[in-house]
PDB file of N, CA and C in Angstrom:
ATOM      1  N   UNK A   1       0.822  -1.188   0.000  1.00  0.00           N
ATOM      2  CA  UNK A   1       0.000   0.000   0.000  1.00  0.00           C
ATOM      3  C   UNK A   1       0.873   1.262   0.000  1.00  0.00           C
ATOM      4  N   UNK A   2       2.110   1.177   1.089  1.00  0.00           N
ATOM      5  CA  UNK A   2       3.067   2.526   0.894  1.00  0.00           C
ATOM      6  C   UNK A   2       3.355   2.350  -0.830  1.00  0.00           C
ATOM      7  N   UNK A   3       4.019   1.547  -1.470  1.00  0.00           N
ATOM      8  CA  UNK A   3       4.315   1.331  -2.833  1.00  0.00           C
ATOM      9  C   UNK A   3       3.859   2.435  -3.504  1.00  0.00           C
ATOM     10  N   UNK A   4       2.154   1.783  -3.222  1.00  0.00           N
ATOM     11  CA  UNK A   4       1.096   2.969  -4.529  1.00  0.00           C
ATOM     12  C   UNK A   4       1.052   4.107  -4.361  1.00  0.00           C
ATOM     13  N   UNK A   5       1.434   4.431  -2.809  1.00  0.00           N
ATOM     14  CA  UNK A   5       1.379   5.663  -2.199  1.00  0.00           C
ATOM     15  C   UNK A   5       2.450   6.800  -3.202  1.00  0.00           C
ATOM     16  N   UNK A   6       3.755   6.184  -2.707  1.00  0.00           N
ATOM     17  CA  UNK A   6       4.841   6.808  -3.199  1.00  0.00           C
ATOM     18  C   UNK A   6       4.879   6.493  -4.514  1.00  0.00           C
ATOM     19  N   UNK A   7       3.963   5.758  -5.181  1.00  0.00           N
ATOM     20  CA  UNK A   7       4.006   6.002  -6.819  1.00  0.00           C
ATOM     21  C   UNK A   7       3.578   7.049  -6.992  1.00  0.00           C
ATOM     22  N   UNK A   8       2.157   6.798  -6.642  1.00  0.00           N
ATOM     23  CA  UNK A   8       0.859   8.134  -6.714  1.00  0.00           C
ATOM     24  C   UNK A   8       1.730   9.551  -6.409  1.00  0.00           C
ATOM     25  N   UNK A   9       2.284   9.531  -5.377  1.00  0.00           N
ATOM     26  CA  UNK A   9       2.805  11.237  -5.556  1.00  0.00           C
ATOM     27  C   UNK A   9       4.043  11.312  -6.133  1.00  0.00           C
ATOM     28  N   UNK A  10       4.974  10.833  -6.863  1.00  0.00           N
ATOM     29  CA  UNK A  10       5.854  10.748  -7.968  1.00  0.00           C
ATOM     30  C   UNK A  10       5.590  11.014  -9.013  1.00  0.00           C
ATOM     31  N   UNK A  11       4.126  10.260  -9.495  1.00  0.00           N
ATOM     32  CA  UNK A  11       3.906  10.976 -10.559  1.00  0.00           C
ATOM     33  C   UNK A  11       2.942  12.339 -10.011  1.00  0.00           C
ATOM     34  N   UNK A  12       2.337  12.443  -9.309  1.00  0.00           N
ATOM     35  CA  UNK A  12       1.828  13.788  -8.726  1.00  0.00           C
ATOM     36  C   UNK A  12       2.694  15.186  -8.852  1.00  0.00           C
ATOM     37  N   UNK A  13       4.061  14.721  -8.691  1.00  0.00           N
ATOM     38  CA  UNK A  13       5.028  15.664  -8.396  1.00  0.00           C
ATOM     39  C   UNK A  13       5.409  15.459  -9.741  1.00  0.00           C
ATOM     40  N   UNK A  14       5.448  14.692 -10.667  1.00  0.00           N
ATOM     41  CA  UNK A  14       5.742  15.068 -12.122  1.00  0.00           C
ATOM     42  C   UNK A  14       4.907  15.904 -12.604  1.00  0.00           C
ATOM     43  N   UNK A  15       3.502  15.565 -12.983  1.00  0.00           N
ATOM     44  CA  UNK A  15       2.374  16.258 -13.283  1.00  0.00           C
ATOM     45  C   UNK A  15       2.780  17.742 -13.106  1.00  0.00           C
ATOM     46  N   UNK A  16       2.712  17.851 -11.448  1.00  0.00           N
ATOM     47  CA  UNK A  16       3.129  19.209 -11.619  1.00  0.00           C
ATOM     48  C   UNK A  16       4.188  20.186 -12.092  1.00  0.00           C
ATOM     49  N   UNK A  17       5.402  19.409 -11.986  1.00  0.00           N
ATOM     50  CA  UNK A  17       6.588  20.113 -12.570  1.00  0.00           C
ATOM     51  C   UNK A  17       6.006  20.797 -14.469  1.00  0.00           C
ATOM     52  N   UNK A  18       5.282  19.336 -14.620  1.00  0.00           N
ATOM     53  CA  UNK A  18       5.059  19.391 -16.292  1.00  0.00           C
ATOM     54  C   UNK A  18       4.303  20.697 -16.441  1.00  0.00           C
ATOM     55  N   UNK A  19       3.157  20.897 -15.391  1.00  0.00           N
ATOM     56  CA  UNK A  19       2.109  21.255 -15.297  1.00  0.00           C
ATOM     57  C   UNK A  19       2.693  23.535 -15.656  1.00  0.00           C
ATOM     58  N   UNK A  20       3.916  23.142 -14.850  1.00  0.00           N
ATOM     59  CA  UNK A  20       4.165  24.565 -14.380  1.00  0.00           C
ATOM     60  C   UNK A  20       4.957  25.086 -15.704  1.00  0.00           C
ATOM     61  N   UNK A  21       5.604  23.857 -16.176  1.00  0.00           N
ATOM     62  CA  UNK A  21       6.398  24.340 -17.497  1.00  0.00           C
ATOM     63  C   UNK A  21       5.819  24.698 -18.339  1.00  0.00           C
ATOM     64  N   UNK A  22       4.635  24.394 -18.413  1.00  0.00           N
ATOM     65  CA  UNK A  22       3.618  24.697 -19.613  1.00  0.00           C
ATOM     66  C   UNK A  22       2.843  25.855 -19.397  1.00  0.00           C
ATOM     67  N   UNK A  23       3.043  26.190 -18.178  1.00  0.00           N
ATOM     68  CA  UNK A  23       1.778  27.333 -17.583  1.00  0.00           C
ATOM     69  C   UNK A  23       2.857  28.603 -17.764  1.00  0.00           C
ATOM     70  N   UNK A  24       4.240  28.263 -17.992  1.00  0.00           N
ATOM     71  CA  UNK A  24       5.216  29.388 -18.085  1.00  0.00           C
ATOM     72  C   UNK A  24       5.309  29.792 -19.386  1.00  0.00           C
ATOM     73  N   UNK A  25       5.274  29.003 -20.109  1.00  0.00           N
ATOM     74  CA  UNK A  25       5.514  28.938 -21.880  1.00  0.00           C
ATOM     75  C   UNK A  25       3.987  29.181 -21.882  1.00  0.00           C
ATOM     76  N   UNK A  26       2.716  28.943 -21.899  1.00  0.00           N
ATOM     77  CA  UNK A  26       1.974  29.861 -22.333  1.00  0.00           C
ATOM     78  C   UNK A  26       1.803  31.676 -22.157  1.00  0.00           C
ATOM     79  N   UNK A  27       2.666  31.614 -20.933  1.00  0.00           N
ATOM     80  CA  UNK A  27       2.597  33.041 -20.418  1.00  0.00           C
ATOM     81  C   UNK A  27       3.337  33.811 -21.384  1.00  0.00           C
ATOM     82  N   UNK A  28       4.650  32.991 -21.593  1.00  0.00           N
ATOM     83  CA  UNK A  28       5.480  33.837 -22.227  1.00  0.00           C
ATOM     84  C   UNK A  28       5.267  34.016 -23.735  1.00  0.00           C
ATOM     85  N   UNK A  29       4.403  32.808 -24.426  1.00  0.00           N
ATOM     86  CA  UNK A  29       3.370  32.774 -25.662  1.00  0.00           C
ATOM     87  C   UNK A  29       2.442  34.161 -26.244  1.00  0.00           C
ATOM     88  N   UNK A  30       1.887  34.095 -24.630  1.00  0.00           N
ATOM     89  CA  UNK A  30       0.669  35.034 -24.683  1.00  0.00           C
ATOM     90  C   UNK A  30       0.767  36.550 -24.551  1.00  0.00           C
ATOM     91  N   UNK A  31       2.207  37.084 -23.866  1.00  0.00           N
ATOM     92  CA  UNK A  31       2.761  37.782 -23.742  1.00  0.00           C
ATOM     93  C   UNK A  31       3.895  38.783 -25.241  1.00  0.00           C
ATOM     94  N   UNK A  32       4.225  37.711 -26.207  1.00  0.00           N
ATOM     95  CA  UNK A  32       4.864  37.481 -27.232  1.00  0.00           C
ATOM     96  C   UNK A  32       3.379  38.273 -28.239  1.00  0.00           C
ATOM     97  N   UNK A  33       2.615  37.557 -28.080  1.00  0.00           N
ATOM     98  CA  UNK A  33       1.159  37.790 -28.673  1.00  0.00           C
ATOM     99  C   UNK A  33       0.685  39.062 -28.436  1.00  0.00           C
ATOM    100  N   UNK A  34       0.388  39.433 -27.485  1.00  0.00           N
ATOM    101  CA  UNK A  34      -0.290  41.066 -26.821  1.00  0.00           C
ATOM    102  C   UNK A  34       0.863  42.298 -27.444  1.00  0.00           C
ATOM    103  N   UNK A  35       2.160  41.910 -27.135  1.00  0.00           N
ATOM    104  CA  UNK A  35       3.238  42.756 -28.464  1.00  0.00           C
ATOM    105  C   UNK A  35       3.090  42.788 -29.646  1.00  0.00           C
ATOM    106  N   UNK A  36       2.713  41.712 -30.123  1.00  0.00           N
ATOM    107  CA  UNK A  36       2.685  41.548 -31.307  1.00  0.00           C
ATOM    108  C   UNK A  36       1.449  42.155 -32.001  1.00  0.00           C
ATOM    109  N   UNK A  37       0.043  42.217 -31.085  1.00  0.00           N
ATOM    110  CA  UNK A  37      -0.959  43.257 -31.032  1.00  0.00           C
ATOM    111  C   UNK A  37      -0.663  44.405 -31.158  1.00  0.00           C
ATOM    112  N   UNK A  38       0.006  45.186 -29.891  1.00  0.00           N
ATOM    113  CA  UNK A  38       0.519  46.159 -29.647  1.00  0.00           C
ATOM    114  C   UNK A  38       1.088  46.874 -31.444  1.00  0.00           C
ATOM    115  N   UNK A  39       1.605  46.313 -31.183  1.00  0.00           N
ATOM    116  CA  UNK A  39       2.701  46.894 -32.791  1.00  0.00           C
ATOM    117  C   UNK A  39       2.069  47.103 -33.954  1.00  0.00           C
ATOM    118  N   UNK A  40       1.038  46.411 -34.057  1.00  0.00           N
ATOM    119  CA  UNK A  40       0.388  46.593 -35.214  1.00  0.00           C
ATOM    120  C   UNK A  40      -0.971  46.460 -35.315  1.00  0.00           C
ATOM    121  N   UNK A  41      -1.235  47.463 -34.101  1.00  0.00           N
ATOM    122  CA  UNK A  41      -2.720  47.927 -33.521  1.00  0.00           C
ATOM    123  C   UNK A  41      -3.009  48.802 -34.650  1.00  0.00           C
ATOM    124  N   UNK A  42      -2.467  49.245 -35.819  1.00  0.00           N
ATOM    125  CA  UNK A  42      -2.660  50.239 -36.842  1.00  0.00           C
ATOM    126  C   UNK A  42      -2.809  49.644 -37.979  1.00  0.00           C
ATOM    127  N   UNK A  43      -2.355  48.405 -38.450  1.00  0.00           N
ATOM    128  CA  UNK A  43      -2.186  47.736 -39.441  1.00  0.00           C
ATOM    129  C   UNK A  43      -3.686  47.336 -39.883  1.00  0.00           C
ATOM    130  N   UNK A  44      -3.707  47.830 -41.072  1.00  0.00           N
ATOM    131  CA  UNK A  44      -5.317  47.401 -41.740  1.00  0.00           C
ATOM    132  C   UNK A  44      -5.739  46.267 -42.086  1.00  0.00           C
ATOM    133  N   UNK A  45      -4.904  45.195 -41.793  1.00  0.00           N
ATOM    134  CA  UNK A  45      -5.570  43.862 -42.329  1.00  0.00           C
ATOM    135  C   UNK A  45      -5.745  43.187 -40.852  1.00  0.00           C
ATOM    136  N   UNK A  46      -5.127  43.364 -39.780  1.00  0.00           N
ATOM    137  CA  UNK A  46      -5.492  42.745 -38.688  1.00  0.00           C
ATOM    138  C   UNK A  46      -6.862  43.988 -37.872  1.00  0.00           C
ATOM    139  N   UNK A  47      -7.081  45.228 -38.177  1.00  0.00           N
ATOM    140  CA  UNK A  47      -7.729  46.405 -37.381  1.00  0.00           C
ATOM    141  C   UNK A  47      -9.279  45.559 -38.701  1.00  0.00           C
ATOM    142  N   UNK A  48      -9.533  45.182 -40.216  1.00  0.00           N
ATOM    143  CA  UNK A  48      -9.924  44.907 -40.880  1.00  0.00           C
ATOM    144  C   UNK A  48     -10.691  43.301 -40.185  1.00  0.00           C
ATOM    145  N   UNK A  49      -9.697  42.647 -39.945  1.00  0.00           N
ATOM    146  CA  UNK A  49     -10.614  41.415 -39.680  1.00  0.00           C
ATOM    147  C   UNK A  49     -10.705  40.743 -38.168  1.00  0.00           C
ATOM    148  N   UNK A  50      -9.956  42.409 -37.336  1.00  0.00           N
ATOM    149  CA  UNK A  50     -11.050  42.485 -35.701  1.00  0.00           C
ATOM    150  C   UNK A  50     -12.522  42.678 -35.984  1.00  0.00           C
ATOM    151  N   UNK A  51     -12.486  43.898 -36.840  1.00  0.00           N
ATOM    152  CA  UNK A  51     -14.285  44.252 -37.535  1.00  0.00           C
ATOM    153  C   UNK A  51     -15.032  43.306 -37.524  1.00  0.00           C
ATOM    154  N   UNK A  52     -14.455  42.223 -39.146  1.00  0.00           N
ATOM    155  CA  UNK A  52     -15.328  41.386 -39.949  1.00  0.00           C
ATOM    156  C   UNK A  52     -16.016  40.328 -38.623  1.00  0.00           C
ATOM    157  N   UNK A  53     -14.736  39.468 -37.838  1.00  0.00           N
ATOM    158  CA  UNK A  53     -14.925  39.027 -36.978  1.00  0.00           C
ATOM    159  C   UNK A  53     -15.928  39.008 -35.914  1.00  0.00           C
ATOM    160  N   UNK A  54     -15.635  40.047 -35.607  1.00  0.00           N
ATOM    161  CA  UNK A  54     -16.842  40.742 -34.240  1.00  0.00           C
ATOM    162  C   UNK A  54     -18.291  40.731 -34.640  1.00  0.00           C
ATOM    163  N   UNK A  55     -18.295  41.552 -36.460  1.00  0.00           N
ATOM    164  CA  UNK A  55     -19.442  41.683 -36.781  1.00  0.00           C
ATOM    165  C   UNK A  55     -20.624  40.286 -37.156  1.00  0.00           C
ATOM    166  N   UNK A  56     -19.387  38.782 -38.011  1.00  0.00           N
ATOM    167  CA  UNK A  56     -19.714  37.982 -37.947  1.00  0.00           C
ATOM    168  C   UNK A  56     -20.593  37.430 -36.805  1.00  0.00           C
ATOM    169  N   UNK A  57     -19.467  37.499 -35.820  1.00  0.00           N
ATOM    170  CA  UNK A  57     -20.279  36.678 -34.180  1.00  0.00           C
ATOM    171  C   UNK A  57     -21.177  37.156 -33.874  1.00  0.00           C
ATOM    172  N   UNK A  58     -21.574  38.467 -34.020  1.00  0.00           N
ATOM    173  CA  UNK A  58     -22.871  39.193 -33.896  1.00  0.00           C
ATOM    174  C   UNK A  58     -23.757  38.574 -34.441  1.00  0.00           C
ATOM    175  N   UNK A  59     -23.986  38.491 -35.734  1.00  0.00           N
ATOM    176  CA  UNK A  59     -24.849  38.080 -37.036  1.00  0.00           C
ATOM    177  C   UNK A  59     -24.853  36.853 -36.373  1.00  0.00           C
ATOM    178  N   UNK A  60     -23.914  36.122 -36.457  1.00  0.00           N
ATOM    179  CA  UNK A  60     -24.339  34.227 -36.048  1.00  0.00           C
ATOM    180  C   UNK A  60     -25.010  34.357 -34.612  1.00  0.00           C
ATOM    181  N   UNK A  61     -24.824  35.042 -33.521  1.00  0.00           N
ATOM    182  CA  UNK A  61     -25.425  34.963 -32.253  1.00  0.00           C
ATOM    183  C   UNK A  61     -27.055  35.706 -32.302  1.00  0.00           C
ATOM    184  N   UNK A  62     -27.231  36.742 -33.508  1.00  0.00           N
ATOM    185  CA  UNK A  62     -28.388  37.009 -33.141  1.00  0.00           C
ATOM    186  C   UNK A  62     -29.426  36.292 -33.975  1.00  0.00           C
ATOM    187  N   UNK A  63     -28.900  35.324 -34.922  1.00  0.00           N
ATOM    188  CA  UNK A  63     -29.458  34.572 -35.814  1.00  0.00           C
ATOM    189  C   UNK A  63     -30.000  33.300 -34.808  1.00  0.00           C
ATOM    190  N   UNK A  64     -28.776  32.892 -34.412  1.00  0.00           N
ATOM    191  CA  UNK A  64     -28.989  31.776 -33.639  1.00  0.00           C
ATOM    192  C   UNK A  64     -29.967  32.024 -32.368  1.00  0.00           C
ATOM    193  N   UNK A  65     -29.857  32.980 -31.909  1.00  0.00           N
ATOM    194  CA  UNK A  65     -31.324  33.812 -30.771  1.00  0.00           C
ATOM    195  C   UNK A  65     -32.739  33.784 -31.266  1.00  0.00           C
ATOM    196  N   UNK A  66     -32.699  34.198 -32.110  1.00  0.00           N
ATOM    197  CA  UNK A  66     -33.760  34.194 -33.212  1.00  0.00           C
ATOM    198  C   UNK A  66     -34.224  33.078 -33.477  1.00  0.00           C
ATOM    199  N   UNK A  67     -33.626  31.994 -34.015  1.00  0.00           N
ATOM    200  CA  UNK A  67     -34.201  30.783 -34.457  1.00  0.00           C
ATOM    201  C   UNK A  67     -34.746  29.645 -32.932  1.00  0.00           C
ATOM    202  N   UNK A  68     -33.516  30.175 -32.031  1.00  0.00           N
ATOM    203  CA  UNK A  68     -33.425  29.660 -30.376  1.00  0.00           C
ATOM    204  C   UNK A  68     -35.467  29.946 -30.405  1.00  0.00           C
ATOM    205  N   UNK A  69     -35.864  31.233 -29.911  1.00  0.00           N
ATOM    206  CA  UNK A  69     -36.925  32.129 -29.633  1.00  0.00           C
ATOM    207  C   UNK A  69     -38.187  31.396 -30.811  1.00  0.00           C
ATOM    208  N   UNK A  70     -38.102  31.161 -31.893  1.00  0.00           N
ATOM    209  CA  UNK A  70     -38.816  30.328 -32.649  1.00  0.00           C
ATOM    210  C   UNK A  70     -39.147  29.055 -32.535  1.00  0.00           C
ATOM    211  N   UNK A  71     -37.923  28.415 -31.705  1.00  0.00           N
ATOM    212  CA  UNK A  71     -38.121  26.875 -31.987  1.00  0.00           C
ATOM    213  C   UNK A  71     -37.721  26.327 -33.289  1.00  0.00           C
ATOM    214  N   UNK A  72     -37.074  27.135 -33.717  1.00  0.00           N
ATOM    215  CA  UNK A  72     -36.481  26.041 -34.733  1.00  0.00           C
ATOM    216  C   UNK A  72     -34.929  25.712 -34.942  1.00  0.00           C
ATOM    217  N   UNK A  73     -34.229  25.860 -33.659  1.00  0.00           N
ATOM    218  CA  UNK A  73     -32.652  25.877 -34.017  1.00  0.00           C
ATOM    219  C   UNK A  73     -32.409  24.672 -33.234  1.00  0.00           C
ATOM    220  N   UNK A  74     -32.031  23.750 -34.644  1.00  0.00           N
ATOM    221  CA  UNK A  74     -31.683  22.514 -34.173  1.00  0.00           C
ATOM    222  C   UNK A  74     -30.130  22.004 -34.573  1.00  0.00           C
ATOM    223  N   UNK A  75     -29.572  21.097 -34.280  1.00  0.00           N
ATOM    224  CA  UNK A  75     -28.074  20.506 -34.646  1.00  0.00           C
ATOM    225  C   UNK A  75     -28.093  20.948 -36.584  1.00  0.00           C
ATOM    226  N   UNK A  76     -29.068  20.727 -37.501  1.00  0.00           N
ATOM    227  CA  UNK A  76     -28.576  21.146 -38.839  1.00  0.00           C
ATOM    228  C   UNK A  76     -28.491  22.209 -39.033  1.00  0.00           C
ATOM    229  N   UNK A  77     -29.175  23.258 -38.228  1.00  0.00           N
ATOM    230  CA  UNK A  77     -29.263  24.792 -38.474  1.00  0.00           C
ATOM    231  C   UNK A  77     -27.668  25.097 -37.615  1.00  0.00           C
ATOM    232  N   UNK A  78     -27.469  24.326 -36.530  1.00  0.00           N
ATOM    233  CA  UNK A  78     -25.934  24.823 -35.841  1.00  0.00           C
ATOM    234  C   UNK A  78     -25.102  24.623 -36.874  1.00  0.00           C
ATOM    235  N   UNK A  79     -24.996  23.264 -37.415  1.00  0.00           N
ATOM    236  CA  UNK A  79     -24.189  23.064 -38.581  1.00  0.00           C
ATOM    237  C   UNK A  79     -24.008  23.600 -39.506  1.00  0.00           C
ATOM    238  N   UNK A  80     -25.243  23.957 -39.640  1.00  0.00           N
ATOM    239  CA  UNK A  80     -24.767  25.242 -40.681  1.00  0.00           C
ATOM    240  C   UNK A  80     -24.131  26.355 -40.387  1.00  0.00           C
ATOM    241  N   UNK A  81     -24.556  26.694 -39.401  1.00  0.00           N
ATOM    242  CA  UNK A  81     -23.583  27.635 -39.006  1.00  0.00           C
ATOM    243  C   UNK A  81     -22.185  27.721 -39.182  1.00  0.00           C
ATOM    244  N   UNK A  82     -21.766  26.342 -38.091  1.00  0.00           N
ATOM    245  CA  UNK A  82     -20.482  25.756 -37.968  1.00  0.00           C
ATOM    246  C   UNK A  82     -19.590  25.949 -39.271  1.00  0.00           C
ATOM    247  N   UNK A  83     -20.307  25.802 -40.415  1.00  0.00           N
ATOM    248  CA  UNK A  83     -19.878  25.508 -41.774  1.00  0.00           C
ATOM    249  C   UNK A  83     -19.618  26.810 -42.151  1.00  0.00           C
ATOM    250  N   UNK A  84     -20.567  27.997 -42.038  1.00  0.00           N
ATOM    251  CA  UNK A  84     -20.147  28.977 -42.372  1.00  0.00           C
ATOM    252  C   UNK A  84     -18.866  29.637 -41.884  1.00  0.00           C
ATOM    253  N   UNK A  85     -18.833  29.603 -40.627  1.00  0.00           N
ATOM    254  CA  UNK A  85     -17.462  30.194 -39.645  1.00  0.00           C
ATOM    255  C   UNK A  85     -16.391  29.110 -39.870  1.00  0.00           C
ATOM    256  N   UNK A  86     -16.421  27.941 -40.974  1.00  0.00           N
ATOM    257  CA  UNK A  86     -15.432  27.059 -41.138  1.00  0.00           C
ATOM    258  C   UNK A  86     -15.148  27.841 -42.910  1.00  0.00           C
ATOM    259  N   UNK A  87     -15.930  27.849 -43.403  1.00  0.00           N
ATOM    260  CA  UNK A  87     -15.686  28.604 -44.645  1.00  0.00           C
ATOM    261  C   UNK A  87     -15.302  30.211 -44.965  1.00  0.00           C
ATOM    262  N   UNK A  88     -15.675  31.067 -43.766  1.00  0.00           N
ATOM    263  CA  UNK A  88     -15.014  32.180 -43.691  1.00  0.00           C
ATOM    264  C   UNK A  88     -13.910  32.118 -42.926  1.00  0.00           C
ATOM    265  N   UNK A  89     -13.313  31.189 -42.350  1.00  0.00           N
ATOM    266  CA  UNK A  89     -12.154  31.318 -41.607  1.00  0.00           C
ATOM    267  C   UNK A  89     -11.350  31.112 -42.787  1.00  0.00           C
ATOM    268  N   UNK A  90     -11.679  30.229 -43.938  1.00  0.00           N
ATOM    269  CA  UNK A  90     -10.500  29.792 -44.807  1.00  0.00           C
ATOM    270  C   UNK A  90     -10.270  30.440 -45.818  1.00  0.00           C
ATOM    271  N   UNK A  91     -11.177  31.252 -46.436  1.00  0.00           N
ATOM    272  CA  UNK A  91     -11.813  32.695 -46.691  1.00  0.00           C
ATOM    273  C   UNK A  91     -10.857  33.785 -46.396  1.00  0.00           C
ATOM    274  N   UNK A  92     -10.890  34.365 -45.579  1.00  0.00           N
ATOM    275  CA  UNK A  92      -9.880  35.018 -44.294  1.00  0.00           C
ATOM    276  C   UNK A  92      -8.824  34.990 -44.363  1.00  0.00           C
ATOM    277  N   UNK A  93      -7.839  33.631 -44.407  1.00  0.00           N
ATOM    278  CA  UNK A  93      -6.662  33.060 -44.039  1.00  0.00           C
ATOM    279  C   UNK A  93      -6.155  33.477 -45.303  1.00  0.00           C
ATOM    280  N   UNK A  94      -6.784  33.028 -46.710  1.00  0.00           N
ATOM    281  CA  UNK A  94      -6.373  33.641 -47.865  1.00  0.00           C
ATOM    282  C   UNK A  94      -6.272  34.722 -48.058  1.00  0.00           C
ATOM    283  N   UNK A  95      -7.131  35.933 -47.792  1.00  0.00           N
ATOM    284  CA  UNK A  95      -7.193  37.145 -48.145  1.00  0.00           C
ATOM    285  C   UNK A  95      -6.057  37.301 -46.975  1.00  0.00           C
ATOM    286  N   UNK A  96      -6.407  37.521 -46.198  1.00  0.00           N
ATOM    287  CA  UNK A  96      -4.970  38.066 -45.139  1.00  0.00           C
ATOM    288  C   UNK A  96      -3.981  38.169 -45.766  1.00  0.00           C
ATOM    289  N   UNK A  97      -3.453  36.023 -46.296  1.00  0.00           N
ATOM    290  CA  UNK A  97      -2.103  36.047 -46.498  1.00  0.00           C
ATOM    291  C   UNK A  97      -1.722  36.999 -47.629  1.00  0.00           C
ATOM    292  N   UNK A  98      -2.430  37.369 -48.573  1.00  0.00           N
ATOM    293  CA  UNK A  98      -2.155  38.031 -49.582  1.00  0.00           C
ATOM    294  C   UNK A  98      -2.181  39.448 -49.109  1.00  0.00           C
ATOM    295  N   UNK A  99      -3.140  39.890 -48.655  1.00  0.00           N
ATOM    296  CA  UNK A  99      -2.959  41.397 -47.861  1.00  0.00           C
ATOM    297  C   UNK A  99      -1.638  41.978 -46.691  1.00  0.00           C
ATOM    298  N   UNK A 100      -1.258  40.631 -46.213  1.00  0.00           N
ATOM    299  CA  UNK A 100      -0.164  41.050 -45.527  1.00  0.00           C
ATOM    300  C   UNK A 100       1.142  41.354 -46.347  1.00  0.00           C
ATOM    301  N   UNK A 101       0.818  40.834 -47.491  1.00  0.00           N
ATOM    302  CA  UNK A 101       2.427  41.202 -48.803  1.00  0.00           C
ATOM    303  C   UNK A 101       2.379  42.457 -48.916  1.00  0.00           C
ATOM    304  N   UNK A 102       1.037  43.043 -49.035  1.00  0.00           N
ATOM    305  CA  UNK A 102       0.663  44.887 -49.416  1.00  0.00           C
ATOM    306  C   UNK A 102       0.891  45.614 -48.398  1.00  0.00           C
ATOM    307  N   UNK A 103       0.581  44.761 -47.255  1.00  0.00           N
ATOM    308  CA  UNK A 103       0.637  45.953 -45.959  1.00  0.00           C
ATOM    309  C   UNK A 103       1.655  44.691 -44.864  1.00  0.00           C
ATOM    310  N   UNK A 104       2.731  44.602 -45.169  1.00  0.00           N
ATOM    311  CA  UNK A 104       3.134  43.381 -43.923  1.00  0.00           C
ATOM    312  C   UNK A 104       2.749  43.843 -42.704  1.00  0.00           C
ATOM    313  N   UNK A 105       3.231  43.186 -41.458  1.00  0.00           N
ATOM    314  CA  UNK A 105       3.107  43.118 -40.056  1.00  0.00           C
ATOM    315  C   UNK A 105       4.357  43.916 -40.020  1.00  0.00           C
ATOM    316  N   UNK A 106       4.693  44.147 -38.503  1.00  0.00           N
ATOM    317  CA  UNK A 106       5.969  44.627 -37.821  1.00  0.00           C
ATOM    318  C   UNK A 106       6.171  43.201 -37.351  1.00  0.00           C
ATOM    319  N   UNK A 107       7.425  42.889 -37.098  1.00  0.00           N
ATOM    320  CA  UNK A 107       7.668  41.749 -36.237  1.00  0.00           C
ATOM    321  C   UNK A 107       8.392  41.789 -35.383  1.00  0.00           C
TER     322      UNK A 107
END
């Protein structure tokens, strides 16, 4: 019974070591990220598809309220959704990459 004991918190005490390394590297990820905001809080293709974005989630949330309030929003109407915000993301990803050649980032 001691055995499982001192297994159990061995790996307990791994977990956490793992746990903390990862919680540091996202910080320093996320931190890397908010600069990287910062810098090119002016840049028209990222200030461009904060807009589109926002305005999207709007449109899909008050659609989806709407149909909620009707009774008719079921798993094919989500899916559809799903599909749309899967087809404008890829949408997006293209136009960006090409818009960032005209207007790059700072890095």
């Amino acid at each position: 019974m001691e055995d499982k004991s001192r297994d159990f918190e061995a790996k307990a005490s791994r977990a956490k070591e793992r746990f903390g390394e990862g919680k540091k590297r996202g910080k320093s990820e996320a931190k890397k990220d908010a600069q990287f905001l910062r810098e090119n809080s002016n840049n028209p293709v990222i200030v461009g598809n904060a807009v589109v974005i926002t305005a999207l989630a709007g449109v899909l949330g008050w659609g989806a309220y709407k149909q909620h309030q009707a009774g008719q929003l079921d798993w094919k109407v989500a899916g559809i959704g799903a599909s749309a915000v899967g087809l404008f993301a890829m949408a997006d990803y293209f136009v960006s990459k090409w818009l960032f050649q005209k207007y790059p980032p700072r890095e």
